[in-house]
Protein backbone atom coordinates (compact mmCIF):
# COMPACT_ATOMS: atom_id res chain seq x y z
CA UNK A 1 200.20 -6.23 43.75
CA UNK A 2 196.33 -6.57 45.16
CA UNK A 3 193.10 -6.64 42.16
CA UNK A 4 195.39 -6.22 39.52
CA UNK A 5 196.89 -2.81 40.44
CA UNK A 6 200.39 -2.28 40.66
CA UNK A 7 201.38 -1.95 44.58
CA UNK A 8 203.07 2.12 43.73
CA UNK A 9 201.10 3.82 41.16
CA UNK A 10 203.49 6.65 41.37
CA UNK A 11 207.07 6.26 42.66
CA UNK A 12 209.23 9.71 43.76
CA UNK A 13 212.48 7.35 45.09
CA UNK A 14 214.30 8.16 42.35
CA UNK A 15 213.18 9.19 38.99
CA UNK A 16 209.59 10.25 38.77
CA UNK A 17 207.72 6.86 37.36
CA UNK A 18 203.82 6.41 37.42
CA UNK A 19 202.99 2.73 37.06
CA UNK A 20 199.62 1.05 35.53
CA UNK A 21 199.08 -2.48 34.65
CA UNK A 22 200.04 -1.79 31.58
CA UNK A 23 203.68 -0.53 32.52
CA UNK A 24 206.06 1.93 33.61
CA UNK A 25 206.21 5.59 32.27
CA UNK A 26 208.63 7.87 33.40
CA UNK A 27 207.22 11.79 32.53
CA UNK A 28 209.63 14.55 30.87
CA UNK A 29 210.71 17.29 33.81
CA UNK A 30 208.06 20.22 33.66
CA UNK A 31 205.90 21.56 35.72
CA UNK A 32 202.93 19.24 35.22
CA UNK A 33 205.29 16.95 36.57
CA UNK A 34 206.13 18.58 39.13
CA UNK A 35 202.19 19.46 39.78
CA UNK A 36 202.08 15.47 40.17
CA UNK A 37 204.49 15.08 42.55
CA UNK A 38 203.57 17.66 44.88
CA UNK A 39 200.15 16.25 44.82
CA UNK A 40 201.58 12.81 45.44
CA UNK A 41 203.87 14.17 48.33
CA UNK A 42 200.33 14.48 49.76
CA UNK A 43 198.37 11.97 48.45
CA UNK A 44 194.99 12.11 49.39
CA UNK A 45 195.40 15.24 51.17
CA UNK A 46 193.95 18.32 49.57
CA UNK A 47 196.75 20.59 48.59
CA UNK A 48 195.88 24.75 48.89
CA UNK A 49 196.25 26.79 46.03
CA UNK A 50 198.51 28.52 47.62
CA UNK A 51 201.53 26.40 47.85
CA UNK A 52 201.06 24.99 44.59
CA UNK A 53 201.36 28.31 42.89
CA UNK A 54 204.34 29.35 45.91
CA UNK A 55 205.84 25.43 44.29
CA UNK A 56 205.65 26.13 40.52
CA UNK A 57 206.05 29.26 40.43
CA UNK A 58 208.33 30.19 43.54
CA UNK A 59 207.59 33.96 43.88
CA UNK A 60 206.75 35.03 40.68
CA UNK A 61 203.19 33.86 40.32
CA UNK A 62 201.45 34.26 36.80
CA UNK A 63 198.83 37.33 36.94
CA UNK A 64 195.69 34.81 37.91
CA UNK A 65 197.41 31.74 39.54
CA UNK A 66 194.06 29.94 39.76
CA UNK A 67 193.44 29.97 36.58
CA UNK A 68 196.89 29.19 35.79
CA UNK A 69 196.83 25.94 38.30
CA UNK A 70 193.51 24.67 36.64
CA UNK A 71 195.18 25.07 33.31
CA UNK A 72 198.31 22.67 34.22
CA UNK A 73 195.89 20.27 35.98
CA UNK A 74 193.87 19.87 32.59
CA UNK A 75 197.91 19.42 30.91
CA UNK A 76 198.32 17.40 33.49
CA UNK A 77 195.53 14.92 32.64
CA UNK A 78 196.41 14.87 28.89
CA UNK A 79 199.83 14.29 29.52
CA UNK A 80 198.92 11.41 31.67
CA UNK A 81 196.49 10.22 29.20
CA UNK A 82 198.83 10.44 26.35
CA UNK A 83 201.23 7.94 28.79
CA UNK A 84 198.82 5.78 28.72
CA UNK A 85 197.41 6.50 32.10
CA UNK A 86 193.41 5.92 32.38
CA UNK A 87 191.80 8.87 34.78
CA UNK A 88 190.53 6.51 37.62
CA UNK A 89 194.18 5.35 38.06
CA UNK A 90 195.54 8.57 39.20
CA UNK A 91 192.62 10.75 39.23
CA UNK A 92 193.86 14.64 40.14
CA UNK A 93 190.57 16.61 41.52
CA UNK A 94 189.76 20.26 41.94
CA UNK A 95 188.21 20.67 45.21
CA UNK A 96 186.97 23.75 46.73
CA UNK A 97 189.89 23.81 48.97
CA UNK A 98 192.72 23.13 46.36
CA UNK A 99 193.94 19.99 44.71
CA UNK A 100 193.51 16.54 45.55
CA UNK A 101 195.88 13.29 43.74
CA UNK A 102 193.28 10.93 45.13
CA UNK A 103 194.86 7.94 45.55
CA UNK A 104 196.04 6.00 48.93
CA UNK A 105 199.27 7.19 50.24
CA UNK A 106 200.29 3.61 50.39
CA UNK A 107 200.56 3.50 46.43
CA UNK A 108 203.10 6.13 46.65
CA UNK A 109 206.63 4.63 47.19
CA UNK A 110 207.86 6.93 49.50
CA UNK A 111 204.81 7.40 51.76
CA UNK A 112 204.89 3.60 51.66
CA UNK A 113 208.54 3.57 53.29
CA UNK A 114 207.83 5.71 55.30
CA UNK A 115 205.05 4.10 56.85
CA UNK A 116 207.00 1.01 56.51
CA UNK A 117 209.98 2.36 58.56
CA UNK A 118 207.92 3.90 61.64
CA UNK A 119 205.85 0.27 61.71
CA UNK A 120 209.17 -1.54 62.10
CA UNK A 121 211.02 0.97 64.39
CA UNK A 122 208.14 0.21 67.19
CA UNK A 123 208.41 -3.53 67.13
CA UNK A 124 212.15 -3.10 66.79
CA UNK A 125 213.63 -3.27 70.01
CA UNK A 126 211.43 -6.57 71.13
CA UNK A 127 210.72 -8.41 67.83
CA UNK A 128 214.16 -7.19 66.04
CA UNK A 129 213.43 -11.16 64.05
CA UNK A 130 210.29 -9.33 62.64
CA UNK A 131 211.39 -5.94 61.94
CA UNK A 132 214.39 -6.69 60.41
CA UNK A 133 213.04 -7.86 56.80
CA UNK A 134 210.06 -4.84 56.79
CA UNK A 135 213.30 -2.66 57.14
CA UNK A 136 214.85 -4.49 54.59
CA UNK A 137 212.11 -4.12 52.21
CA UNK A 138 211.48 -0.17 53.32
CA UNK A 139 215.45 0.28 51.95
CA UNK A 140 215.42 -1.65 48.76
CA UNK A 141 212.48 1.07 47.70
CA UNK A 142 215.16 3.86 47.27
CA UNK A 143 216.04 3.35 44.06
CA UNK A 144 218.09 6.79 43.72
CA UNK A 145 217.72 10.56 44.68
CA UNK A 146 213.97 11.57 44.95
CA UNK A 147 212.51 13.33 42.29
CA UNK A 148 215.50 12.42 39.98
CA UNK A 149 217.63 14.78 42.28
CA UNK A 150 215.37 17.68 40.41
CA UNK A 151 213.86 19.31 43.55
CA UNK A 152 213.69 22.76 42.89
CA UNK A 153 210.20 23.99 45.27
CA UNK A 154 210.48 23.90 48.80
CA UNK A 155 207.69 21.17 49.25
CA UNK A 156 210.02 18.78 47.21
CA UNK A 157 213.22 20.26 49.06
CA UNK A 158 211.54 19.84 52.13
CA UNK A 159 210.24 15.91 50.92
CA UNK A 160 213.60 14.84 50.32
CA UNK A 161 215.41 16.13 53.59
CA UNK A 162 212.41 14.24 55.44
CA UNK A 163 212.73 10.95 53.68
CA UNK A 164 216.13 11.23 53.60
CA UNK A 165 216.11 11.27 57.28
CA UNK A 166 213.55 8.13 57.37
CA UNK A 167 215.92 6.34 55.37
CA UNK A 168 218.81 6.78 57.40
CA UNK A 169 216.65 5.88 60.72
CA UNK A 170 215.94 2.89 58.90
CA UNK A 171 219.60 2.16 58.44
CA UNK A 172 220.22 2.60 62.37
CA UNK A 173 217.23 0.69 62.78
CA UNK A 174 218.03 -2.43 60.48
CA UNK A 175 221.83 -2.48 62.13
CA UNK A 176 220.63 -2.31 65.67
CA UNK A 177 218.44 -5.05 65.12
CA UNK A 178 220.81 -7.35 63.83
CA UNK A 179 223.45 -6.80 66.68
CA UNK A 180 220.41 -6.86 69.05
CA UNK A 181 219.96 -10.66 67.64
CA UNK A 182 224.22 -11.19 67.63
CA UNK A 183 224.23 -10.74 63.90
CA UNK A 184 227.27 -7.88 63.20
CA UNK A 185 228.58 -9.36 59.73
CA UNK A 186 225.32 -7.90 57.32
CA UNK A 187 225.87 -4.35 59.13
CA UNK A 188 229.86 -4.45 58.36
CA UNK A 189 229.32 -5.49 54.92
CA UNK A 190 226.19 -3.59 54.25
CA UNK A 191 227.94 -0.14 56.33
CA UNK A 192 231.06 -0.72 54.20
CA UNK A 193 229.67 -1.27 51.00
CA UNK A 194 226.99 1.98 51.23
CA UNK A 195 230.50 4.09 52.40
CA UNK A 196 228.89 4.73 55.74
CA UNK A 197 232.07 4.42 57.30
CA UNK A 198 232.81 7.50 56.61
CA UNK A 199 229.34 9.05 58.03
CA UNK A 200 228.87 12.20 60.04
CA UNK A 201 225.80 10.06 61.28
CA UNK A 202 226.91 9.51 64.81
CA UNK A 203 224.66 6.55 65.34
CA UNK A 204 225.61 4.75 61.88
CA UNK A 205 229.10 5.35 63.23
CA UNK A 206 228.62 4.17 66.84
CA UNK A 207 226.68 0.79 65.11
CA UNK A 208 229.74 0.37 62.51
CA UNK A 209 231.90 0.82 65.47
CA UNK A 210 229.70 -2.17 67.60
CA UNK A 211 229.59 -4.54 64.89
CA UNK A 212 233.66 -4.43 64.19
CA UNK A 213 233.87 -5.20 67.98
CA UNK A 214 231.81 -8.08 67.66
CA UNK A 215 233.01 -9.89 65.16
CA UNK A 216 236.73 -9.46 66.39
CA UNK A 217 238.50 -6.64 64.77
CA UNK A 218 238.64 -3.63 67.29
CA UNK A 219 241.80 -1.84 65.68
CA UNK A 220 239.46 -0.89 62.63
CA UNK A 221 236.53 0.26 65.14
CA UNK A 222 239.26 2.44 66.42
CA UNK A 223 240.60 3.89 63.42
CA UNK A 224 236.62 4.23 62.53
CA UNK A 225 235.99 6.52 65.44
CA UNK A 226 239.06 8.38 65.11
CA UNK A 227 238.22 9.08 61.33
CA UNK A 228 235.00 10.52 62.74
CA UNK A 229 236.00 12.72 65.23
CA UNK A 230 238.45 14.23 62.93
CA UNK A 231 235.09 14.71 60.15
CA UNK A 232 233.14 15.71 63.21
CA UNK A 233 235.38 18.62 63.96
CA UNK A 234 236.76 19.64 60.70
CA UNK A 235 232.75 20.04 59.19
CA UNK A 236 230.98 21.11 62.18
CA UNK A 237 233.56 22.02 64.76
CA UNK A 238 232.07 19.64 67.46
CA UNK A 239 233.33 16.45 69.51
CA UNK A 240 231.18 13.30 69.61
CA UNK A 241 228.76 13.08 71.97
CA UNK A 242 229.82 12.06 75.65
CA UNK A 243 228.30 8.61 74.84
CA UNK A 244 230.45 7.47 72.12
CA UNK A 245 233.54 9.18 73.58
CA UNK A 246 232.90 6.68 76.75
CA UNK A 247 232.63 4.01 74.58
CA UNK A 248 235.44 4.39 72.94
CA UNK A 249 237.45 4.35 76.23
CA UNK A 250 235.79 0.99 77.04
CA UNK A 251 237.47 -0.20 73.53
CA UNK A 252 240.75 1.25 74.52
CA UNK A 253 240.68 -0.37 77.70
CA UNK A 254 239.75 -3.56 75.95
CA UNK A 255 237.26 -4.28 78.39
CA UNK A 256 235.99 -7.83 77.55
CA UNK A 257 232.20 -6.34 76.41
CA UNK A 258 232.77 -3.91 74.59
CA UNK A 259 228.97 -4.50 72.04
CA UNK A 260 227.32 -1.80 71.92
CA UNK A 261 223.99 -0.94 73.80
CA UNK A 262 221.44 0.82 71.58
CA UNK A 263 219.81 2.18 74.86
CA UNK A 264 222.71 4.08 75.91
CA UNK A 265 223.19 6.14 72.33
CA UNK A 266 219.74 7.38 71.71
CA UNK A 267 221.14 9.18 68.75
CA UNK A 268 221.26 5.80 67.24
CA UNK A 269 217.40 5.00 66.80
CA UNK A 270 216.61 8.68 66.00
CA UNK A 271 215.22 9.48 69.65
């Protein structure tokens, strides 16, 4: 927290909260709240009338949208008002371009992670010491399914299947660094305990698969890739990449190094 402000005036990792010195509120589902988190989805970015309307209305548009938008922004206010939200905190604007939550994308939880994640990810493979807590951090903000798992508009479909995707490149990310440093025992436990052994995520599986090598028990990577291939081709009809499969002949011929290369999977690290 910096001047007295609360670090994520608005956080979309989980149930819609908006967050003032005073407190957390956490707004009834309608669409002034979802008005709010589209805007926040692009803070400071102004938003076009046009896929507001196309996001609260999907379609069916009311007979004069504008009109209709500036009405919800004004319900908007007095809802946040009545939440005991002052104006300046999260001040919504009318621009002559569209809509406007202006407010730094950094005080929005997600946009945070996400900038969080890609800052780690490119000090990652030569500083793995450095990115590993900034990782660490970026994954303790998911607090549950964005939006409250109510994301009905495809700007908030379209929001969660991104940061979903960040936060599993942070996963990869997180492991990788800790086997880069010789560290396999957090990304066992931590794999295990999130059920990511049983991921269609090729690279969470390849990294689960690394870190059971390392720290001794290569039957279990084993029976962890063969679990896989048999999800990989019962859901999507597919073998694992040539990659893995060599690498898991390298484990069947018990070859004495047998840790796994993040280089060599590029899968792994999202590339």
């Amino acid at each position: 927290m910096t001047g007295g402000r609360p670090a994520h005036a608005i956080c979309l990792l989980g149930p819609t909260r908006v967050r003032t010195v005073a407190g957390e509120t956490t707004l009834r589902p309608s669409l002034r709240l979802s008005l709010l988190e589209l805007l926040a989805v692009r803070a400071g970015e102004t938003v076009p009338i046009g896929p507001v309307v196309e996001e609260l209305w999907a379609g069916a548009p009311p007979e004069r949208p504008v009109q209709a938008v500036q009405a919800h922004v004004r319900r908007l206010r007095r809802t946040l008002a009545a939440a005991g939200v002052p104006p300046r905190t999260l001040p919504v604007l009318l621009t002559g371009g569209g809509l406007v939550l202006d407010v730094p994308a950094a005080e929005v939880d997600a946009l945070h992670m996400v900038a969080m994640v890609e800052a780690a990810t490119r000090i990652a493979a030569d500083h793995a010491g450095e990115a590993i807590p900034v990782l660490q951090r970026a994954l303790a903000m998911w607090t549950g399914e964005p939006f409250g798992g109510l994301a009905d508009g495809p700007e908030h479909r379209s929001a969660v299947r991104y940061w979903g995707e960040v936060r599993m490149l942070a996963l990869r990310s997180w492991a990788a660094a800790h086997l880069r440093l010789g560290r396999p025992q957090p990304v066992v436990a931590r794999f295990h305990a999130g059920g990511l052994h049983e991921s269609t995520d090729e690279g969470v599986t390849a990294l689960l698969i690394s870190a059971l090598c390392q720290v001794g028990r290569r039957v279990e990577a084993l029976s962890v890739y063969r679990a896989f291939r048999r999800r990989l081709v019962d859901e999507h009809g597919v073998e694992p990449s040539a990659e893995l499969q060599r690498f898991h002949r390298r484990i069947l011929l018990d070859e004495r190094e047998t840790r796994f290369a993040a280089a060599t999977l590029p899968g792994v690290l999202g590339g």
